[in-house]
N, C-alpha and C. Protein backbone atom coordinates (compact mmCIF):
# COMPACT_ATOMS: atom_id res chain seq x y z
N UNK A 1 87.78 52.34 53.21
CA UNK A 1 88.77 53.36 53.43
C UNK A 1 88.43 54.53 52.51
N UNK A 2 88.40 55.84 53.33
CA UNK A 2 87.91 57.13 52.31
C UNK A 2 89.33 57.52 51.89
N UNK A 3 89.23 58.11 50.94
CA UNK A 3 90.81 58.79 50.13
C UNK A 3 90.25 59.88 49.50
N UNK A 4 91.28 61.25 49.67
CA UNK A 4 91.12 62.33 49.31
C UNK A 4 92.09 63.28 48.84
N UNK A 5 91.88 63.21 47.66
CA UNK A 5 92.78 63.90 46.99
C UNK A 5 92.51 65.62 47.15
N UNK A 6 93.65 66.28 47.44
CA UNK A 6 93.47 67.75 47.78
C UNK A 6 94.71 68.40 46.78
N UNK A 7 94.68 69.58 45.56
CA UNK A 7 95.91 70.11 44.86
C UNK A 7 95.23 70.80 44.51
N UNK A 8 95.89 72.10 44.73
CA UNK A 8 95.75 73.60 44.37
C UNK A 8 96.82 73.77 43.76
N UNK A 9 96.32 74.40 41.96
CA UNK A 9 97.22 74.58 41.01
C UNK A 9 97.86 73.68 40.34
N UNK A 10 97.06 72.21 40.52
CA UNK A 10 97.64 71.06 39.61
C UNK A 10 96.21 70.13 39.37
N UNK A 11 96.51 69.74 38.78
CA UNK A 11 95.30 68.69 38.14
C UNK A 11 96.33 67.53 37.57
N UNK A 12 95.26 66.58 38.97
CA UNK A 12 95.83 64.82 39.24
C UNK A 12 95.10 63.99 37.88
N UNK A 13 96.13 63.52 37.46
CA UNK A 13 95.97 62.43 36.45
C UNK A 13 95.17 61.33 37.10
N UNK A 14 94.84 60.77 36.18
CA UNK A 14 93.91 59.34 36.72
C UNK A 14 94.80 58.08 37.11
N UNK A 15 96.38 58.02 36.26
CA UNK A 15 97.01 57.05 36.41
C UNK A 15 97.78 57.63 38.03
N UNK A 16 98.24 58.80 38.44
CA UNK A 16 98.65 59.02 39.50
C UNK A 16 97.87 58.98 40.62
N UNK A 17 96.55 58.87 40.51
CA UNK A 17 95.45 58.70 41.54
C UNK A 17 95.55 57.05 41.72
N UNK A 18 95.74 56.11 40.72
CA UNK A 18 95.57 55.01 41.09
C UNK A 18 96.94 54.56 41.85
N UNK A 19 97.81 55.41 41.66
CA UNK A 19 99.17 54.80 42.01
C UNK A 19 98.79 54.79 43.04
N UNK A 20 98.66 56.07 43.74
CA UNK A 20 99.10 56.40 45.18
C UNK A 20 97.81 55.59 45.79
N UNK A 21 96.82 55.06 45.47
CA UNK A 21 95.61 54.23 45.92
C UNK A 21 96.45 53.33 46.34
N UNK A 22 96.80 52.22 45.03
CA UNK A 22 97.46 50.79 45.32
C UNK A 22 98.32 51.12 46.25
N UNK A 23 99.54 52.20 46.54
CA UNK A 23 100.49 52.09 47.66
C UNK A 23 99.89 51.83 48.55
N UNK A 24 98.79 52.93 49.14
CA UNK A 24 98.40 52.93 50.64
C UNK A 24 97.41 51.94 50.68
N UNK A 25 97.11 51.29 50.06
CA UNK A 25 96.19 49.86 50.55
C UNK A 25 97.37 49.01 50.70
N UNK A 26 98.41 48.65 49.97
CA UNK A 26 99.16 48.03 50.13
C UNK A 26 99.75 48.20 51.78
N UNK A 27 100.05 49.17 52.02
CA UNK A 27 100.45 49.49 53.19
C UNK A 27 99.30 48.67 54.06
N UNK A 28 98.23 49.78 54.33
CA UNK A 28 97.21 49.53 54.85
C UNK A 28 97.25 48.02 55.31
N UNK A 29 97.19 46.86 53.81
CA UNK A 29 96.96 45.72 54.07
C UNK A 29 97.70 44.97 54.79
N UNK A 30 98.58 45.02 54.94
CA UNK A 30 100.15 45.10 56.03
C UNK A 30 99.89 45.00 57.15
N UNK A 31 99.47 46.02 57.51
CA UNK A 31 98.83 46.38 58.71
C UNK A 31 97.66 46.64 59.28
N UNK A 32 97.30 45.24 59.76
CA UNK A 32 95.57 45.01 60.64
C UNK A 32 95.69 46.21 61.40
N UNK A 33 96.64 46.06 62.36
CA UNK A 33 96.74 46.69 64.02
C UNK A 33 96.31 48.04 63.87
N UNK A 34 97.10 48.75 62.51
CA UNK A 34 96.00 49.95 62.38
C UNK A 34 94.95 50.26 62.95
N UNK A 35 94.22 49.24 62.41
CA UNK A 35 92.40 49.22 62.40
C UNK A 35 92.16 49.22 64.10
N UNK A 36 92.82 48.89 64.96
CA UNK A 36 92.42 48.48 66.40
C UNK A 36 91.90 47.47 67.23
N UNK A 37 92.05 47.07 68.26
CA UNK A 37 91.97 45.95 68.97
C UNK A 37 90.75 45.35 68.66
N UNK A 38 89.85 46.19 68.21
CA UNK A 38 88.51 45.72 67.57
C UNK A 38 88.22 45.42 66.19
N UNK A 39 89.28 45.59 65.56
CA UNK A 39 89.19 44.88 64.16
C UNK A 39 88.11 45.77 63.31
N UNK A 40 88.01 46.85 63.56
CA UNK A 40 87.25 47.85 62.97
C UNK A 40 87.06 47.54 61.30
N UNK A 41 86.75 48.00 60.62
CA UNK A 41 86.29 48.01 59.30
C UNK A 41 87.22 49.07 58.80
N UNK A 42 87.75 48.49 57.54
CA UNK A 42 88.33 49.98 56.92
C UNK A 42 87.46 51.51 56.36
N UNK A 43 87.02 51.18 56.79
CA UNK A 43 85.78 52.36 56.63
C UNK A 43 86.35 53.63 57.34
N UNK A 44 86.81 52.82 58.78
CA UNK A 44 87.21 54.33 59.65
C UNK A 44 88.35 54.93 59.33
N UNK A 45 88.89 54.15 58.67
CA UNK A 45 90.42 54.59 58.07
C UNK A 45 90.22 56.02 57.19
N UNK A 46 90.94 57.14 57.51
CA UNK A 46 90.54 58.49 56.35
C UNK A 46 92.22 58.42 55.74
N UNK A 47 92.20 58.67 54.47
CA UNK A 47 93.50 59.03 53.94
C UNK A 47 93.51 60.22 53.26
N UNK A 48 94.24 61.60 53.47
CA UNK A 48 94.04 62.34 53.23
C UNK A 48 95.89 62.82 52.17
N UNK A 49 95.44 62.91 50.42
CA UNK A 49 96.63 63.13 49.73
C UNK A 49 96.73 64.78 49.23
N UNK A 50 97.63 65.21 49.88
CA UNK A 50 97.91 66.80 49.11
C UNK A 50 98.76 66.80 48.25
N UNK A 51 98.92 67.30 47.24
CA UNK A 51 100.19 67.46 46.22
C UNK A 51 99.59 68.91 46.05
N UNK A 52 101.24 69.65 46.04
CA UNK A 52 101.26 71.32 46.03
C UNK A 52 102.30 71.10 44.93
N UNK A 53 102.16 72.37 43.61
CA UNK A 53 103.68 72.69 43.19
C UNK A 53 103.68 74.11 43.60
N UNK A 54 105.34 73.99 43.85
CA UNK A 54 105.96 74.83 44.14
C UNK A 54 105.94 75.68 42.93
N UNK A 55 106.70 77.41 43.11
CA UNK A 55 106.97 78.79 42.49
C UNK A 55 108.06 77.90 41.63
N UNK A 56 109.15 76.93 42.18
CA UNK A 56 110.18 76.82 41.37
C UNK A 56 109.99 75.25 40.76
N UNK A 57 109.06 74.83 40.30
CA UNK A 57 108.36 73.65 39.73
C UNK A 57 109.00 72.45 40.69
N UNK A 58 109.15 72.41 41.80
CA UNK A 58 108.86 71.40 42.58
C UNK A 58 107.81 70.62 42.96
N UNK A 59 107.78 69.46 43.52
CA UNK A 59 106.67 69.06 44.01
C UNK A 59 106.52 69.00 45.78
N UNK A 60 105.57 69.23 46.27
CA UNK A 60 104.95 68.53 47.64
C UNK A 60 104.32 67.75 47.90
N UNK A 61 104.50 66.12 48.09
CA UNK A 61 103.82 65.29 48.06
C UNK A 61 103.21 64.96 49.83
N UNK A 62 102.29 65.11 50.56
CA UNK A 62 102.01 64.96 51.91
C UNK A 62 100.43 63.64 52.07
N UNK A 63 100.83 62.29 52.64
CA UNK A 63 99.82 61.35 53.10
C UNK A 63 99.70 61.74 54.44
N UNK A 64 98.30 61.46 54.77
CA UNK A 64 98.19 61.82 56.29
C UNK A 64 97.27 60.18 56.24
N UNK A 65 97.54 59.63 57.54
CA UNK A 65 96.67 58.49 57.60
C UNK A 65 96.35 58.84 59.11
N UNK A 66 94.88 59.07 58.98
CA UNK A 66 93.81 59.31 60.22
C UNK A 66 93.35 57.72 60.77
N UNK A 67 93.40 57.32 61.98
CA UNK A 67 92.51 56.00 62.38
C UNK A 67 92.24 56.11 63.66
N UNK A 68 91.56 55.51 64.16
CA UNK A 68 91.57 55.41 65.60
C UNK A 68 91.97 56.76 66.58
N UNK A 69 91.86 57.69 66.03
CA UNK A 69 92.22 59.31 67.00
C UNK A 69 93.62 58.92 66.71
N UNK A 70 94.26 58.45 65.92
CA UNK A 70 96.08 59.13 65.86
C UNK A 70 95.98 59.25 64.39
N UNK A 71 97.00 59.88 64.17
CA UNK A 71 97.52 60.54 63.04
C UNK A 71 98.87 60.25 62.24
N UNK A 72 99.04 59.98 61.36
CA UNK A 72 100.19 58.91 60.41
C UNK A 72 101.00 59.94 59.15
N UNK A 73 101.48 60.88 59.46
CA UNK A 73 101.89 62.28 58.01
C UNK A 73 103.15 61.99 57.72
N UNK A 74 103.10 62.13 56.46
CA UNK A 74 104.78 61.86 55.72
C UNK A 74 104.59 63.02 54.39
N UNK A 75 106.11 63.67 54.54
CA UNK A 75 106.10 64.65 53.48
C UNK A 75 107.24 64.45 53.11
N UNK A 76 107.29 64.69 51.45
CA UNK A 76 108.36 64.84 50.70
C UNK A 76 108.28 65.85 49.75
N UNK A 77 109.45 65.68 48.98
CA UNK A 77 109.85 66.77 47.82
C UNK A 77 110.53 66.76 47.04
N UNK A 78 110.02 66.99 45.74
CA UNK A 78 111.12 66.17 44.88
C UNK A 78 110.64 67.02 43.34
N UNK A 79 111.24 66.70 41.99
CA UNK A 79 110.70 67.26 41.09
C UNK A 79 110.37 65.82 40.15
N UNK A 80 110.36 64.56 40.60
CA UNK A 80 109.51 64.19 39.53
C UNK A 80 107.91 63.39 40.35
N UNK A 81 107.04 63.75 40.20
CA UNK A 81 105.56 63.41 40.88
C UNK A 81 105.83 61.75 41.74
N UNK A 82 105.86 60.91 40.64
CA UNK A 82 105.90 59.38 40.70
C UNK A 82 106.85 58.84 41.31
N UNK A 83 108.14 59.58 41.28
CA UNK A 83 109.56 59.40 41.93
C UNK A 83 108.70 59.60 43.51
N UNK A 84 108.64 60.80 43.52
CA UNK A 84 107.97 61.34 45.02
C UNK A 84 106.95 60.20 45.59
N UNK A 85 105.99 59.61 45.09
CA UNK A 85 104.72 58.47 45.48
C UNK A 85 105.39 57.16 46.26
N UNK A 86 106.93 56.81 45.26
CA UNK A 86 107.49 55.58 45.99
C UNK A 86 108.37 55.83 46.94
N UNK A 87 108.82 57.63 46.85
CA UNK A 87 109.69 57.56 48.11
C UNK A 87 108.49 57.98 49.76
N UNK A 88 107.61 58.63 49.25
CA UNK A 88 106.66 58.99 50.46
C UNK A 88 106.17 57.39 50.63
N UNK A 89 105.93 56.11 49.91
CA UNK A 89 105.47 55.21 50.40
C UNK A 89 106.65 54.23 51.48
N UNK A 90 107.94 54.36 51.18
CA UNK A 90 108.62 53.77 51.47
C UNK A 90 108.95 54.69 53.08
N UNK A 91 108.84 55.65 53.21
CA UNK A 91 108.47 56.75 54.34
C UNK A 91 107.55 55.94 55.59
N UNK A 92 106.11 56.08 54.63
CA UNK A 92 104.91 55.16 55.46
C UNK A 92 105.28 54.41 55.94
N UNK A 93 105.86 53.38 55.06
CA UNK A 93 105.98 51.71 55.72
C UNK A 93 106.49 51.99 57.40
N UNK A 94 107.81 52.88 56.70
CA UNK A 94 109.02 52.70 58.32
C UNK A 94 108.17 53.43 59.61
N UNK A 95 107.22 54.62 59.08
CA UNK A 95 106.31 55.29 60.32
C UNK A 95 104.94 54.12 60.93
N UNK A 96 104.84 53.30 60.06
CA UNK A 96 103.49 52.03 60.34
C UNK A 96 104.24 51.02 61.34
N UNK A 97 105.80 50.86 60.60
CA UNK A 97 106.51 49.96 61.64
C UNK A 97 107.23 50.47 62.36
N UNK A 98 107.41 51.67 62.93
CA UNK A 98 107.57 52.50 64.37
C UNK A 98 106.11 52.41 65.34
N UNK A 99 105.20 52.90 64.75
CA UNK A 99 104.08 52.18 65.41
C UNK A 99 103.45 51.07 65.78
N UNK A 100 103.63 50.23 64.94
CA UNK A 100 103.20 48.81 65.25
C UNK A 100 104.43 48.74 66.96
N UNK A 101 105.69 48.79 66.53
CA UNK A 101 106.42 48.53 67.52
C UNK A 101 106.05 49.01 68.88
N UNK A 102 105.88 50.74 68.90
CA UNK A 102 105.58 51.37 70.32
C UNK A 102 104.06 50.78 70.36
N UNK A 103 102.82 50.17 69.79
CA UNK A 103 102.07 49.58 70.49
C UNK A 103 101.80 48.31 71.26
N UNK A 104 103.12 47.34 70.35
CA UNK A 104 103.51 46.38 71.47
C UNK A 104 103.96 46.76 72.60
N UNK A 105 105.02 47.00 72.14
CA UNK A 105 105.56 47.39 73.82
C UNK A 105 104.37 48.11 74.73
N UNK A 106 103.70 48.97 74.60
CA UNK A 106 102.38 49.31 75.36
C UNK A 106 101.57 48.03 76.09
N UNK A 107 101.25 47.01 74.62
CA UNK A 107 100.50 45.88 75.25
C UNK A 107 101.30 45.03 76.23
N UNK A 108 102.69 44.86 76.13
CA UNK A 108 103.35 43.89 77.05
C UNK A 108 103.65 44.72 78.24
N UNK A 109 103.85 46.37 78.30
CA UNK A 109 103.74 46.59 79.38
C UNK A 109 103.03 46.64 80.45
N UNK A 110 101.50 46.86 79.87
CA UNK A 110 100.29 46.47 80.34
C UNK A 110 100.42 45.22 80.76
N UNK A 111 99.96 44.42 80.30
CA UNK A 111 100.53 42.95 80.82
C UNK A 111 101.09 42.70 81.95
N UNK A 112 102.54 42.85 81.85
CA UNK A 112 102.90 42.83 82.62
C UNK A 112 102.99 43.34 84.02
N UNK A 113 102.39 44.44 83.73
CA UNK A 113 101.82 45.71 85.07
C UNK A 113 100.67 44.57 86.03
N UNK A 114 99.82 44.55 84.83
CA UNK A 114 98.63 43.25 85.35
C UNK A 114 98.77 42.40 86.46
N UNK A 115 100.02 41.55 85.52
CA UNK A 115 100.89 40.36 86.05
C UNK A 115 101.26 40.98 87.56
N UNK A 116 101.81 42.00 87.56
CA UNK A 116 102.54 42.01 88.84
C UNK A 116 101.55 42.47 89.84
N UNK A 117 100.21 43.23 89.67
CA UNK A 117 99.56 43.68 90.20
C UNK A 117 98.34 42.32 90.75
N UNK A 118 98.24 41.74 89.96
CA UNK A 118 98.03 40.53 89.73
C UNK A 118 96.01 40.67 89.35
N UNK A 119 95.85 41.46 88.50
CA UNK A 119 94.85 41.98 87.92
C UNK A 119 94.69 41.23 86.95
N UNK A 120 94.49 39.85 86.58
CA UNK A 120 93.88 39.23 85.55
C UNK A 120 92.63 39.42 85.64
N UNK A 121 92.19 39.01 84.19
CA UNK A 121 90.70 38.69 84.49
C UNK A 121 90.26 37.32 84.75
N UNK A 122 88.98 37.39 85.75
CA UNK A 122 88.78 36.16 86.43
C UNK A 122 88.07 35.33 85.73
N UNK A 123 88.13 34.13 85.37
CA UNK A 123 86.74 33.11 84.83
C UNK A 123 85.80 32.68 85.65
N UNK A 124 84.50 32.79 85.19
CA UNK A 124 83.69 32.71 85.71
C UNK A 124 83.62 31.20 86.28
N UNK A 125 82.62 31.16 87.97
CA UNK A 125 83.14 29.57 87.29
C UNK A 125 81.47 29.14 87.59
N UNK A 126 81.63 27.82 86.97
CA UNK A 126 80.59 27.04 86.21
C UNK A 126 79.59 26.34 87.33
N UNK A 127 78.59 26.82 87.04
CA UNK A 127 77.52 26.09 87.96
C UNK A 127 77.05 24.90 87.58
């Protein structure tokens, strides 16, 4: 999994780089289905972290999680950095498990489309 830290006008500590690492693997690890029906490698996974401060010493904390051609963004705002890391992670989780959900339902609708169409796949049979 690539990770990329992006901040204009702040300079990331080493202990806040590891935080926000452990969250999104944590996440990540959660969730295979991410990766795709092919069990891809985390390799293809891109995580992309911006932190902006604001004119009035706020923060902008924004994860984008790239995989498979879709796109995973959560933004918050807040004034203490670390406060912001566990509420944007707790963000992720619920957007990973909105997705996990609408791709079941995809697979059982499929399925079932199959089923009625009656499009299984055939076994070969044995000579």
């Amino acid at each position: 999994m690539q990770i990329t830290f992006y901040s204009p006008r702040l300079e990331l500590t080493s202990a806040f780089t590891e935080k926000v690492e452990k969250s999104v693997v944590k996440i990540v690890d959660k969730a295979p289905f991410l990766l795709g029906p092919k069990k891809r490698k985390q390799d293809s996974m891109k995580v992309k972290v911006t932190v902006e401060k604001g004119w009035s010493g706020n923060f902008k904390l924004t994860i984008k999680l790239i995989f498979a051609n879709q796109k995973i963004i959560v933004t918050d705002r807040g004034n203490d950095l670390y406060l912001l890391v566990d509420l944007v992670q707790q963000k992720l989780e619920r957007k990973v498990r909105r997705y996990q959900g609408k791709r079941l339902k995809q697979e059982q609708r499929g399925a079932q489309l199959r089923k009625k169409l009656r499009i299984w796949p055939l076994k070969e049979k044995e000579e």
